[in-house]
PDB file of N, CA and C in Angstrom:
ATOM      1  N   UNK A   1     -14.649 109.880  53.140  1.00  0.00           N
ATOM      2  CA  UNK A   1     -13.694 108.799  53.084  1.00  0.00           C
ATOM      3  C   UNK A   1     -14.298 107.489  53.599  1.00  0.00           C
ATOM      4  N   UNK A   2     -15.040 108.061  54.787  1.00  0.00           N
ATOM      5  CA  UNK A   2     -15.606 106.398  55.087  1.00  0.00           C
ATOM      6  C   UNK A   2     -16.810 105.670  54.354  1.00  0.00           C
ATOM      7  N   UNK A   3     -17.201 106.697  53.517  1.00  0.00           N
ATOM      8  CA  UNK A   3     -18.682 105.605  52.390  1.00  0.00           C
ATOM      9  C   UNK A   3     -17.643 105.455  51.018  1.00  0.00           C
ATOM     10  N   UNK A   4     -16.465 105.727  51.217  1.00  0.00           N
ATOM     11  CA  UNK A   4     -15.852 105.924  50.079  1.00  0.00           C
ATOM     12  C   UNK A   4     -15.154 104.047  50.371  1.00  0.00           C
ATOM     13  N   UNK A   5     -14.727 103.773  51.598  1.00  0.00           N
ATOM     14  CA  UNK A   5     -14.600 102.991  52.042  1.00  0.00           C
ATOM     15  C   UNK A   5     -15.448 101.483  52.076  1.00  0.00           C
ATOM     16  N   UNK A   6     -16.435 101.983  52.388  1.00  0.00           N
ATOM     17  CA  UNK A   6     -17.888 100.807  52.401  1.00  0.00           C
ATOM     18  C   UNK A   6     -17.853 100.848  50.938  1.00  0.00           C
ATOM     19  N   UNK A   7     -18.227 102.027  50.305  1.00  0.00           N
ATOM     20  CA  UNK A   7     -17.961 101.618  49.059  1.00  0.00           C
ATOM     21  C   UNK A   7     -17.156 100.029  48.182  1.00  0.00           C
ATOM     22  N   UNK A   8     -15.733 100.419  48.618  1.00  0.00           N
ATOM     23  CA  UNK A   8     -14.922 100.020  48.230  1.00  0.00           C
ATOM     24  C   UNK A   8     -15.109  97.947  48.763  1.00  0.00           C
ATOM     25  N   UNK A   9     -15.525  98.326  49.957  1.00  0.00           N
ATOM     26  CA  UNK A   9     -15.572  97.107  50.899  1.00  0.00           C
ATOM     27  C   UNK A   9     -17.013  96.048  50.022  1.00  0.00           C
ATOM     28  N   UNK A  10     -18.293  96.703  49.788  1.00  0.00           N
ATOM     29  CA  UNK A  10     -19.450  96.169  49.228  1.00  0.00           C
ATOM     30  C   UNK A  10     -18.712  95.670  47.705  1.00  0.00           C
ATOM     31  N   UNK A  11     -18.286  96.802  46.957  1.00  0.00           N
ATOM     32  CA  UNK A  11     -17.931  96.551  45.377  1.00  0.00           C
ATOM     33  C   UNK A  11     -17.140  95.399  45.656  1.00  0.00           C
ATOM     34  N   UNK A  12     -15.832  95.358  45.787  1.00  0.00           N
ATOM     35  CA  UNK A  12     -14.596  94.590  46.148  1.00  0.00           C
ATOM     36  C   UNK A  12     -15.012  93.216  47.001  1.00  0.00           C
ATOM     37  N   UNK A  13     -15.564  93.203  47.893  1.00  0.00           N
ATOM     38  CA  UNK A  13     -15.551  91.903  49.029  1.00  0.00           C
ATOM     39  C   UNK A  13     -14.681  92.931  50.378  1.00  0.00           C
ATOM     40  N   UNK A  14     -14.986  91.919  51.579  1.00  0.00           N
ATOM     41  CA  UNK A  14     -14.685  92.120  52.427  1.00  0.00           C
ATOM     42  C   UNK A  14     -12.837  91.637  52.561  1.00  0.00           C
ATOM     43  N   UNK A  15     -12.709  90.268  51.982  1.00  0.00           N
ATOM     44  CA  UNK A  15     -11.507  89.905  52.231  1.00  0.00           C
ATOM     45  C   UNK A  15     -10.528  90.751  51.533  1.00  0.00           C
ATOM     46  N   UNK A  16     -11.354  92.035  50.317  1.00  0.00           N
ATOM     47  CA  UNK A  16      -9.967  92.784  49.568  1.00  0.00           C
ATOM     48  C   UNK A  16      -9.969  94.037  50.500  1.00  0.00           C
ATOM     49  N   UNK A  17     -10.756  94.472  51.426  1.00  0.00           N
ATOM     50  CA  UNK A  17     -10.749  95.867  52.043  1.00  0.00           C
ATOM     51  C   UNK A  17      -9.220  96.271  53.037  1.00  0.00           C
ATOM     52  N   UNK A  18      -8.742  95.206  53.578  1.00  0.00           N
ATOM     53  CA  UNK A  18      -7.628  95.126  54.322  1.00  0.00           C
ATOM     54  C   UNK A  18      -6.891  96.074  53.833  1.00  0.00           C
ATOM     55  N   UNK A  19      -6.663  95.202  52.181  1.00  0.00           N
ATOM     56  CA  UNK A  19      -5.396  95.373  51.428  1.00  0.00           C
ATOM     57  C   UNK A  19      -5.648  96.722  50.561  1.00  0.00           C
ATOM     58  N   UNK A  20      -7.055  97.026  50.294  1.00  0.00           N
ATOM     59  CA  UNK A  20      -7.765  98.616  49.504  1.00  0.00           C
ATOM     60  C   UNK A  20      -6.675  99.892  50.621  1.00  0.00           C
ATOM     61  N   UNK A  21      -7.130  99.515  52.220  1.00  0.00           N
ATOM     62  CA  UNK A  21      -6.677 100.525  52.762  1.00  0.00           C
ATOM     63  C   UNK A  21      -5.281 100.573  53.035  1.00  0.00           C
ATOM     64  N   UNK A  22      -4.674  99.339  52.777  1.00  0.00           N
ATOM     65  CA  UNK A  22      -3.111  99.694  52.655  1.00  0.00           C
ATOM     66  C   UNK A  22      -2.562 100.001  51.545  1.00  0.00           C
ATOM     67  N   UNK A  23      -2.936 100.132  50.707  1.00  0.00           N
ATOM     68  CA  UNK A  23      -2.769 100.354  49.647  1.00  0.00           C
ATOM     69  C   UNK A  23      -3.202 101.858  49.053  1.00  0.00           C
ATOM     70  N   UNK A  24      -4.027 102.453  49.971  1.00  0.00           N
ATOM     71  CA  UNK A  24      -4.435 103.532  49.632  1.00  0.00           C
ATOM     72  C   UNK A  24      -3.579 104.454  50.531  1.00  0.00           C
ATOM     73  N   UNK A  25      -3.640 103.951  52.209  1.00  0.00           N
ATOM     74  CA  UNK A  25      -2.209 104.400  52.815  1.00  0.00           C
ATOM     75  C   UNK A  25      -0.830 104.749  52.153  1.00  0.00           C
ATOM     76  N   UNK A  26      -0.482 103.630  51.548  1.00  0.00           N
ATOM     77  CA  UNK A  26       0.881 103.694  50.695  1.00  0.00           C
ATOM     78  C   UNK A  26       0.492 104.698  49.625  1.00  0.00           C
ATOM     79  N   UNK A  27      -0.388 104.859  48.645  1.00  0.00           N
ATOM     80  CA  UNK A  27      -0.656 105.955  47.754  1.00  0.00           C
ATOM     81  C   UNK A  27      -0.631 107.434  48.160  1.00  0.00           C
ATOM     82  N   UNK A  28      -1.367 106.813  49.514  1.00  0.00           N
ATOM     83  CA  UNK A  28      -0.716 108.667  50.509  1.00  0.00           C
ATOM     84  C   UNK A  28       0.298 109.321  50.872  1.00  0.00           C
ATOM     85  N   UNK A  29       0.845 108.150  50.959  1.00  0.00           N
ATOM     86  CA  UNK A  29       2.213 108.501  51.637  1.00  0.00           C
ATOM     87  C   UNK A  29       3.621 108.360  50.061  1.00  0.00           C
ATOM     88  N   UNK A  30       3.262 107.963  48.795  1.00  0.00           N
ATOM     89  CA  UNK A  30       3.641 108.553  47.940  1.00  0.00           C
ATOM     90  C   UNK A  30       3.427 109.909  47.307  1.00  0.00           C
ATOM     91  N   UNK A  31       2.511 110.366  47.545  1.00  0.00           N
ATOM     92  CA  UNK A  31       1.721 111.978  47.109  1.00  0.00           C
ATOM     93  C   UNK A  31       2.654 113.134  48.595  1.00  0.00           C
ATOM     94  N   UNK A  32       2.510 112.191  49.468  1.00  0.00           N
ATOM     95  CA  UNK A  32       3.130 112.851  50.364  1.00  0.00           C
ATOM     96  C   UNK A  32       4.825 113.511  50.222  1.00  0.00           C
ATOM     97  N   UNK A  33       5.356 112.425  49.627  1.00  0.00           N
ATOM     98  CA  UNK A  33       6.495 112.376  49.645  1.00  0.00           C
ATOM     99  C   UNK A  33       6.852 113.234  48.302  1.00  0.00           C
ATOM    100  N   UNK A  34       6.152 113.254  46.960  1.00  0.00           N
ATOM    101  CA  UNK A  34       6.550 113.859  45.865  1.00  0.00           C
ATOM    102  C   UNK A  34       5.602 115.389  46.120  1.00  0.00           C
ATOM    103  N   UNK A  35       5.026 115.625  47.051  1.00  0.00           N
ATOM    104  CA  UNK A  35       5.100 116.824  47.358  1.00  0.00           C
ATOM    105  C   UNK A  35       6.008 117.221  48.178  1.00  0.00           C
ATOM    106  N   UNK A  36       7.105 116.716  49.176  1.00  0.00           N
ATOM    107  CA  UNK A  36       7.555 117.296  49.573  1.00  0.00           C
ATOM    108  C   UNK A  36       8.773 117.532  48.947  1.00  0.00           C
ATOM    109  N   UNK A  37       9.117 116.404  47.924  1.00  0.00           N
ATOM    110  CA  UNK A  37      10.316 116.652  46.857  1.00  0.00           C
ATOM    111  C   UNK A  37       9.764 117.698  46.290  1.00  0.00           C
ATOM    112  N   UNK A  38       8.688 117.774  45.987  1.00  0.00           N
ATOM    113  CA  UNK A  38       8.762 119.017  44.520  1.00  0.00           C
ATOM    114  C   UNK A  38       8.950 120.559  45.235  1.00  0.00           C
ATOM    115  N   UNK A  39       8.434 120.485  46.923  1.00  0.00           N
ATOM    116  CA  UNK A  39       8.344 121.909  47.266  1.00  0.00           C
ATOM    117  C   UNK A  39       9.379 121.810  47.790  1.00  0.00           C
ATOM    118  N   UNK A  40      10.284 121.186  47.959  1.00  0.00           N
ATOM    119  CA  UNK A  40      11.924 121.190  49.005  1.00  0.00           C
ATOM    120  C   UNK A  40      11.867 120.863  50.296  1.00  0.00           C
ATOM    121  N   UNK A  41      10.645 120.330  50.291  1.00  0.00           N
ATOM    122  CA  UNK A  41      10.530 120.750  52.444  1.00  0.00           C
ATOM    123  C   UNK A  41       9.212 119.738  52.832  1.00  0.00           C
ATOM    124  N   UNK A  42       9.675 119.103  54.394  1.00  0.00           N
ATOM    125  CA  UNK A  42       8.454 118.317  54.457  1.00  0.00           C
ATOM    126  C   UNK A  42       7.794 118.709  55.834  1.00  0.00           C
ATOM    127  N   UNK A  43       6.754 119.040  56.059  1.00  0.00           N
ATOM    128  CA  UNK A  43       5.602 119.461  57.000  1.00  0.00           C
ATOM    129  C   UNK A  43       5.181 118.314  57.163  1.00  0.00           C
ATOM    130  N   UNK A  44       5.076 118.232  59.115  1.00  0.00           N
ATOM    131  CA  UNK A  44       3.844 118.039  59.560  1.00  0.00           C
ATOM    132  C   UNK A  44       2.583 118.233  59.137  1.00  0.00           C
ATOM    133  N   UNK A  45       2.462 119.595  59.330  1.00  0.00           N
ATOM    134  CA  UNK A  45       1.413 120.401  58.924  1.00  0.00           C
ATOM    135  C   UNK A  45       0.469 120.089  57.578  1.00  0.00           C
ATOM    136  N   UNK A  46       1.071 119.364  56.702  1.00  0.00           N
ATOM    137  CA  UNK A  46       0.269 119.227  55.719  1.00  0.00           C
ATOM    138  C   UNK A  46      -0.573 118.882  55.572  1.00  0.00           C
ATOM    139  N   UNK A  47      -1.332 118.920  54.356  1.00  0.00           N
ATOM    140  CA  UNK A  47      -2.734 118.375  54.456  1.00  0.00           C
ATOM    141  C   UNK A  47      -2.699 117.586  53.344  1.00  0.00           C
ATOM    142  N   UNK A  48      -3.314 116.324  53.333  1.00  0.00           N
ATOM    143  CA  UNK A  48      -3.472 115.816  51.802  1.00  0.00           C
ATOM    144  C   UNK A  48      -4.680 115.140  51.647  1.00  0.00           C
ATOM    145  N   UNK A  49      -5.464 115.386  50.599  1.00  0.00           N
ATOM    146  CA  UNK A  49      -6.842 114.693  50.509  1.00  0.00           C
ATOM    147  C   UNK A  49      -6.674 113.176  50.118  1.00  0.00           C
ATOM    148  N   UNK A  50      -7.159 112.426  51.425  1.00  0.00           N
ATOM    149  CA  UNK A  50      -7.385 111.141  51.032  1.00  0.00           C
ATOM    150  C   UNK A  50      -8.489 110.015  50.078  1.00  0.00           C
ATOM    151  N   UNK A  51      -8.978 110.965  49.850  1.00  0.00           N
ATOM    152  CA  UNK A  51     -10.317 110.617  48.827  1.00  0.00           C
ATOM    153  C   UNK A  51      -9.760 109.644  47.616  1.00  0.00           C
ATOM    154  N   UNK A  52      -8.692 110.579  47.006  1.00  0.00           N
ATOM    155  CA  UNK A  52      -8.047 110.155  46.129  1.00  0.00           C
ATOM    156  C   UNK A  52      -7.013 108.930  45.872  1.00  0.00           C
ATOM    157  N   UNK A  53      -6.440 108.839  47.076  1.00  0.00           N
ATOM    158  CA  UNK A  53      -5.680 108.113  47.407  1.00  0.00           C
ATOM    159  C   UNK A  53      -6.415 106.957  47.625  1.00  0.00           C
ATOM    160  N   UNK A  54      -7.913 106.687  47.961  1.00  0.00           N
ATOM    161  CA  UNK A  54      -8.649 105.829  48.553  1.00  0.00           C
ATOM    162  C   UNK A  54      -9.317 105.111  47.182  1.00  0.00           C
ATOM    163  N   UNK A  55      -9.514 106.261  46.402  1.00  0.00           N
ATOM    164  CA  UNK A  55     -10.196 105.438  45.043  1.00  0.00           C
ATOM    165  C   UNK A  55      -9.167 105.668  43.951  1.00  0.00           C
ATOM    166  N   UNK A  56      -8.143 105.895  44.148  1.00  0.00           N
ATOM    167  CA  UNK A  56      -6.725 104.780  43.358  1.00  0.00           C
ATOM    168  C   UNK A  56      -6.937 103.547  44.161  1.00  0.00           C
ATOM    169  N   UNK A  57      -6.630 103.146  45.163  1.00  0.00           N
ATOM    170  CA  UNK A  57      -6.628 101.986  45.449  1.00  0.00           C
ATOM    171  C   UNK A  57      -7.507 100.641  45.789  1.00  0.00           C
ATOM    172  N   UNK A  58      -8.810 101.437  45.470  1.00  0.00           N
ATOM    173  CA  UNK A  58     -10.036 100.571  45.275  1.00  0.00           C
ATOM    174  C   UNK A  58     -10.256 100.607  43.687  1.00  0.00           C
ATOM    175  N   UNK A  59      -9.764 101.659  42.759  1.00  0.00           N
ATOM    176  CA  UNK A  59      -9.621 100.726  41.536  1.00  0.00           C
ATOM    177  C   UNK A  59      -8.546  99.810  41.231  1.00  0.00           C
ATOM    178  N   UNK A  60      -7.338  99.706  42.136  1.00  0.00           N
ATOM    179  CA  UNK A  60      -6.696  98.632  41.203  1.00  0.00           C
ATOM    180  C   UNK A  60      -6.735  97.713  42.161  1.00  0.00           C
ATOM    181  N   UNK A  61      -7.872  97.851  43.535  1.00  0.00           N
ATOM    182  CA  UNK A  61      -8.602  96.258  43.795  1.00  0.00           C
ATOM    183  C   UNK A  61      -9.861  95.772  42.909  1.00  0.00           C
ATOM    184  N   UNK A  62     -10.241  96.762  42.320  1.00  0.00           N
ATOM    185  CA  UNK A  62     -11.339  96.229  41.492  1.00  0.00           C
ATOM    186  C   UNK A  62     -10.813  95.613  39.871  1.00  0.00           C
ATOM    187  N   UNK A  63     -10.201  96.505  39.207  1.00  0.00           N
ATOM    188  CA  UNK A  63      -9.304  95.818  38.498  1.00  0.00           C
ATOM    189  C   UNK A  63      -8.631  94.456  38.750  1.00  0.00           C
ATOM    190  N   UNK A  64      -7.851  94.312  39.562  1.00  0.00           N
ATOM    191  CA  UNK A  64      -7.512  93.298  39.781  1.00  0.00           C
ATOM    192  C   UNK A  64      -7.099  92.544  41.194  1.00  0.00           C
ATOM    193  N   UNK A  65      -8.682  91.485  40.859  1.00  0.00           N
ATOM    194  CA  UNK A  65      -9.337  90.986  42.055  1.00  0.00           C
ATOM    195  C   UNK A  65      -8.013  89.794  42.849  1.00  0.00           C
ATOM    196  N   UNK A  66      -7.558  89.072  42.408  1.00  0.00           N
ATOM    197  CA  UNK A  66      -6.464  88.107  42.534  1.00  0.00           C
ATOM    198  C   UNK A  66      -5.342  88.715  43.337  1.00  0.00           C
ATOM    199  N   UNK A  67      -5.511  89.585  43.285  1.00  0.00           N
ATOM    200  CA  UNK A  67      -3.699  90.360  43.871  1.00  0.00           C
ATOM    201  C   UNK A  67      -3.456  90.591  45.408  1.00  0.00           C
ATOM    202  N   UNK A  68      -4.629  90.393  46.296  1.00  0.00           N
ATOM    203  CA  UNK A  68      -4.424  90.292  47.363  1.00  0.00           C
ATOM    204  C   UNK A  68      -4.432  88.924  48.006  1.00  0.00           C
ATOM    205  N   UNK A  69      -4.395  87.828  47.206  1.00  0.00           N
ATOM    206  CA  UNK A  69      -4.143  86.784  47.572  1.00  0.00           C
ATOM    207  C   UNK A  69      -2.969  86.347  46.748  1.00  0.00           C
ATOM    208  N   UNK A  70      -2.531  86.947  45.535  1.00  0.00           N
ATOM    209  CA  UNK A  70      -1.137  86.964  45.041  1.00  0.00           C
ATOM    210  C   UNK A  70      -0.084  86.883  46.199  1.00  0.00           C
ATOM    211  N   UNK A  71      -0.553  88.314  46.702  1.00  0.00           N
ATOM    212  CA  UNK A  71       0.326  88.772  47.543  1.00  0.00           C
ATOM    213  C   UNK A  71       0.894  88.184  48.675  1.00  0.00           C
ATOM    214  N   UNK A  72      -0.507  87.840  49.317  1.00  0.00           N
ATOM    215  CA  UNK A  72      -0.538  86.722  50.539  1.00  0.00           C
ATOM    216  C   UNK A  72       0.578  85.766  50.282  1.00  0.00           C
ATOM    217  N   UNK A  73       0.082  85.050  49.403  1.00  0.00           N
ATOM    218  CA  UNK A  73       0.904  83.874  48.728  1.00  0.00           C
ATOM    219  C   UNK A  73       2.424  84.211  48.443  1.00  0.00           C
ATOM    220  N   UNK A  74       2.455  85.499  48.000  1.00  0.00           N
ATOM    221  CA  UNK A  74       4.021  85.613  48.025  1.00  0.00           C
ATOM    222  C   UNK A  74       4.815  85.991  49.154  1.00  0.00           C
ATOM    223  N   UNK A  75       3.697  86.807  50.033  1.00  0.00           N
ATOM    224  CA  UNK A  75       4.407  86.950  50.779  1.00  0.00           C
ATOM    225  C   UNK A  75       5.082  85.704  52.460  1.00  0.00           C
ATOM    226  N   UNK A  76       4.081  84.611  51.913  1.00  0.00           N
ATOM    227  CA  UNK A  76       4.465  83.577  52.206  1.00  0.00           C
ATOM    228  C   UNK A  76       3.024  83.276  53.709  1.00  0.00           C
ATOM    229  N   UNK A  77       2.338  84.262  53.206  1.00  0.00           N
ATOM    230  CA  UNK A  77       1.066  84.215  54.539  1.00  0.00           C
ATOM    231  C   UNK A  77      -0.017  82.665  54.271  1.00  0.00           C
TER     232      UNK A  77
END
């Protein structure tokens, strides 16, 4: 996860890495959540590979480079 990271940080720029790992956070914590809908039940215990979650969200910072300053901007930063 963490060269998956540098990865993401070298390809992307430094100023998109912030927003790669919140964004990959939030992707976790959607996988999280539609597993626990689909099995009925939500664990602590679980495990979920973040790999994935990490390079969803370093491709749609690489895809599209503008959106973390979109965001900024909208969000009024």
């Amino acid at each position: 996860d963490a060269k998956l990271i540098a990865a993401a940080g070298a390809w992307c720029g430094l100023a998109d890495l912030p927003w790669i790992i919140f964004w990959s956070a939030v992707f976790g914590l959607l996988v999280a959540l539609a597993g626990a809908v689909r099995s009925g039940r939500l664990s602590a215990r679980a495990q979920i590979p973040f790999g994935p979650c990490i390079a969803a969200a370093f491709w749609v910072g690489w895809l599209l480079p503008g959106l973390p300053a979109w965001l900024t901007m909208l969000l009024g930063g």
